[in-house]
Protein backbone atom coordinates (compact mmCIF):
# COMPACT_ATOMS: atom_id res chain seq x y z
CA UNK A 1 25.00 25.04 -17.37
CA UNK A 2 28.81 24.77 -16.48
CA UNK A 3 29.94 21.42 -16.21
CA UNK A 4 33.33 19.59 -15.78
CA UNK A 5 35.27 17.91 -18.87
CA UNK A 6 38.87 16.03 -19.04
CA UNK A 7 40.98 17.08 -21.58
CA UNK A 8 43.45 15.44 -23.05
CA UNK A 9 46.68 17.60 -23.68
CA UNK A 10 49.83 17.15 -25.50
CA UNK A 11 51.93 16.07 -22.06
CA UNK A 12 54.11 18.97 -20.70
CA UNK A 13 51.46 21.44 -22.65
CA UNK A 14 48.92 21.47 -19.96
CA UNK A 15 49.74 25.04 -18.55
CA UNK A 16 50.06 26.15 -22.28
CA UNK A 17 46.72 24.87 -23.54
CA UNK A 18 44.96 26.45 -20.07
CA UNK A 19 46.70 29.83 -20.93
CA UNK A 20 45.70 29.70 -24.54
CA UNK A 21 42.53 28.72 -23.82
CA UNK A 22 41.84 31.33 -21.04
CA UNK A 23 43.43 33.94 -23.45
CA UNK A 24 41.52 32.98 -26.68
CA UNK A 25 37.86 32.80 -25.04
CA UNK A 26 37.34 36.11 -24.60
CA UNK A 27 38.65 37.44 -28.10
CA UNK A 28 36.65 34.66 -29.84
CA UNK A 29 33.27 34.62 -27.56
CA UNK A 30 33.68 31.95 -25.71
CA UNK A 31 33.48 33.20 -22.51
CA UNK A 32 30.02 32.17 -21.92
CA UNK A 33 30.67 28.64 -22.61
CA UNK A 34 34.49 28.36 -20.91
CA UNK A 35 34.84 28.67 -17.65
CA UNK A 36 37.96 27.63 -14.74
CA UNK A 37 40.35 25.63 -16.25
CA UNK A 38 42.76 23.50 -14.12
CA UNK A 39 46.16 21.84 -14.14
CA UNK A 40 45.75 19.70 -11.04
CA UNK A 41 49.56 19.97 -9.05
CA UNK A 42 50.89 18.91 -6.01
CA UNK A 43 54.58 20.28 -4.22
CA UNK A 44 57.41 17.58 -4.44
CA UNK A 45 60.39 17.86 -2.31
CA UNK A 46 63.51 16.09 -3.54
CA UNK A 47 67.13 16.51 -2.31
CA UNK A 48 68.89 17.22 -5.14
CA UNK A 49 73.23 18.23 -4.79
CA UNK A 50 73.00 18.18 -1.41
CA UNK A 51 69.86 20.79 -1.39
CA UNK A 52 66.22 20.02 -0.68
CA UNK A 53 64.19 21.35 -3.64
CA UNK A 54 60.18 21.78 -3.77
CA UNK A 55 59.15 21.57 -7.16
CA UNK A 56 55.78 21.65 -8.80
CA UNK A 57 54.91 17.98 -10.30
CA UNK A 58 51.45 17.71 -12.15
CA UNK A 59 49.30 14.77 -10.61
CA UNK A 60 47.89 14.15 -13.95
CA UNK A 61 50.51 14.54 -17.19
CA UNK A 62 48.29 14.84 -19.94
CA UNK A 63 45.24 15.80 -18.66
CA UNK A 64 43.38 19.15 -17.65
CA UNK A 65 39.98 19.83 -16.44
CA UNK A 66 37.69 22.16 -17.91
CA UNK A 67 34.50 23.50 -16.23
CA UNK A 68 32.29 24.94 -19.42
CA UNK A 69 28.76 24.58 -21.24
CA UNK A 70 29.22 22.02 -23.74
CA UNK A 71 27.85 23.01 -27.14
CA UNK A 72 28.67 22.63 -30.50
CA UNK A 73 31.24 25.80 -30.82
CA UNK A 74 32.63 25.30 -27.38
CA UNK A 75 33.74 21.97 -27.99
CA UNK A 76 35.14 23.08 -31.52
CA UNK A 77 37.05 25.89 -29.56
CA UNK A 78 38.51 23.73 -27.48
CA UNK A 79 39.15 21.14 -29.91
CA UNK A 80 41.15 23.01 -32.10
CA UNK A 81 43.19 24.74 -29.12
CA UNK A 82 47.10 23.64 -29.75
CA UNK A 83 48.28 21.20 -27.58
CA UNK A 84 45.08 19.29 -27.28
CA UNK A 85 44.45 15.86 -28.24
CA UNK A 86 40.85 14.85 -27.13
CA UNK A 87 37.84 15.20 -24.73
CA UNK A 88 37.97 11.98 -22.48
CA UNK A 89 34.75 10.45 -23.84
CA UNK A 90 35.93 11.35 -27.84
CA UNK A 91 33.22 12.55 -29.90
CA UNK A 92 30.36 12.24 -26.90
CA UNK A 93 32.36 13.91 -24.14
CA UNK A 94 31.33 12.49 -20.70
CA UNK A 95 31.22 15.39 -17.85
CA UNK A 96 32.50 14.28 -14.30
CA UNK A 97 29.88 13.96 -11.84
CA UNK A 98 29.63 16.69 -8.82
CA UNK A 99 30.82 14.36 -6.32
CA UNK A 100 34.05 13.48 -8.30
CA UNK A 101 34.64 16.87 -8.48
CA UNK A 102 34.21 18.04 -5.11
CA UNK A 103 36.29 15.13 -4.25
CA UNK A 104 39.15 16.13 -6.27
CA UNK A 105 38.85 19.72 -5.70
CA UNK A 106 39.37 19.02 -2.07
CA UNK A 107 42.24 16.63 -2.87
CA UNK A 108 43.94 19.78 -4.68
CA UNK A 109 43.38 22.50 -1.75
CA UNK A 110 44.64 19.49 0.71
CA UNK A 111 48.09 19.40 -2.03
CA UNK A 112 48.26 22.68 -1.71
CA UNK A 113 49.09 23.12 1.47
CA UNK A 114 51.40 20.46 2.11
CA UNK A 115 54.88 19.05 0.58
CA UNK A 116 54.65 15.42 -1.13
CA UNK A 117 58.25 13.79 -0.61
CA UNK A 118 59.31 12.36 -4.00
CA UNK A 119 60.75 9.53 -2.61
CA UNK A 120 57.87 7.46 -0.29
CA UNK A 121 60.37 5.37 1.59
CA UNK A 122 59.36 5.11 5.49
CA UNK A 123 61.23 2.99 8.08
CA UNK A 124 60.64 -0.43 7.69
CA UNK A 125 60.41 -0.88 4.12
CA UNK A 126 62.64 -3.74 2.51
CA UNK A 127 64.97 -1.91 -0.18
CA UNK A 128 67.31 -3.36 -2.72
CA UNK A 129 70.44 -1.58 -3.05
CA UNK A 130 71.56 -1.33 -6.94
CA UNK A 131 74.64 1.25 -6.55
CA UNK A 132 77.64 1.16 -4.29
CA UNK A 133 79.71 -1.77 -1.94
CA UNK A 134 76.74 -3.23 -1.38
CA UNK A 135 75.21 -3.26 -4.82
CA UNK A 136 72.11 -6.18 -4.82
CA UNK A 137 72.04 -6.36 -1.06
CA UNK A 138 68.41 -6.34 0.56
CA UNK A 139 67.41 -5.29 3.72
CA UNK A 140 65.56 -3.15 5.48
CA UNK A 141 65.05 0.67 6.26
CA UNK A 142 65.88 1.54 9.77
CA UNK A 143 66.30 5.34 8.98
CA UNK A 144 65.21 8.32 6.80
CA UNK A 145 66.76 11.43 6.45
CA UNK A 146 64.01 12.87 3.69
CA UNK A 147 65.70 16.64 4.66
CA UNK A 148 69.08 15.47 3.44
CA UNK A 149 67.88 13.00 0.53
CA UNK A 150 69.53 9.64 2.59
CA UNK A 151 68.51 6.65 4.56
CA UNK A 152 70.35 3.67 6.63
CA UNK A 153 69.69 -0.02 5.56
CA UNK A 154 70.38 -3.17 7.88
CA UNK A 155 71.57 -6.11 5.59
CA UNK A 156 72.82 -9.54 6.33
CA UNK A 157 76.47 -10.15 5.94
CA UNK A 158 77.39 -13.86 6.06
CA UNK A 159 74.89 -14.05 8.61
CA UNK A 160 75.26 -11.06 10.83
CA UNK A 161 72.93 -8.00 10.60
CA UNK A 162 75.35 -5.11 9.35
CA UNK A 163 74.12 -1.53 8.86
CA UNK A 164 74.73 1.04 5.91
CA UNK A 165 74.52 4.51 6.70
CA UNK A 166 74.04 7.06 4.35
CA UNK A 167 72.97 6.08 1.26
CA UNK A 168 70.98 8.36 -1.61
CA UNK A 169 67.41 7.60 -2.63
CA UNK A 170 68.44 7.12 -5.75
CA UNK A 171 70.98 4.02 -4.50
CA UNK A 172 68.21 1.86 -3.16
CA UNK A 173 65.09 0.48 -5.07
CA UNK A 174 61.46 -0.30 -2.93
CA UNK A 175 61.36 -4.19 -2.84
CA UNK A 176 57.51 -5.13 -3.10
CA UNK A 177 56.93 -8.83 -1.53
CA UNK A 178 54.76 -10.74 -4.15
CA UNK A 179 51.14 -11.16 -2.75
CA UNK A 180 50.06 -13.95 -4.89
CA UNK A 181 49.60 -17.36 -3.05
CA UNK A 182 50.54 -20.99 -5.08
């Protein structure tokens, strides 16, 4: 019975080792045993040169699922597949459990039909700004522009509330508040 494994992959290999793997199962009788293999993805948009660009970002670097039998050859076969590293679980590979899969299988059909914004800035967030006049300023996010890669920050100037327009994602850092209490 077909059940889901992690595999751990050389990182940047993972669409390699699934193609090698769904290449070399047939010629070496593994079909049986292998079944779908995943790269879990998701769509980034990021503005790059003045141009919004959706590229293809995998949610886990390192990492592919495979849904096979486990037995002795099978886990040889993929074992000695270039590119990969381990079964999560080592020697005594642990399968996911239905529900985890389900769960992530509908995480990847909700990814693929939307457009994750590389840059999760929203309105109100507290930003350091580490390029430009107002290098180490911080102050908050009263607009984004995710289309055109910019946002507007309202610092404090001697005392007066003073807005910056038009500065890159890349200019500003996300300022997290420290939660600990003393």
């Amino acid at each position: 019975m077909h059940k889901w494994y992690v595999v751990q992959v050389i990182s940047g290999l993972e669409k390699r080792v699934k193609q090698s793997l769904e290449e070399n199962s047939e010629s070496k009788g593994m079909d049986d045993f292998i079944g779908e293999i995943l790269v879990p993805t998701e769509n980034v948009a990021e503005v790059k040169k003045g141009q919004q660009k959706v590229s293809e970002k995998r949610m886990w670097p390192g990492y592919i699922l495979v849904n096979m039998t486990l037995s002795d050859d099978a886990w040889m076969f993929v074992k000695n597949t270039n590119g990969v590293l381990d079964f999560l679980g080592g020697a005594k590979p642990t399968w996911l459990p239905q529900q985890e899969v389900d769960a992530i299988l509908a995480e990847l059909e909700k990814k693929k039909e939307g457009v994750v914004q590389k840059h999760n800035i929203a309105v109100g967030d507290q930003v350091k700004i580490v390029d430009g006049v107002f290098v180490n300023f911080i102050g908050n996010v009263i607009e984004v522009f995710y289309e055109k890669g910019r946002l507007s920050v309202m610092v404090s100037i001697f005392g007066r509330e003073t807005r910056v327009d038009d500065l890159e994602f890349w200019q500003v850092e996300q300022v997290f508040e420290d939660t600990e209490t003393k």
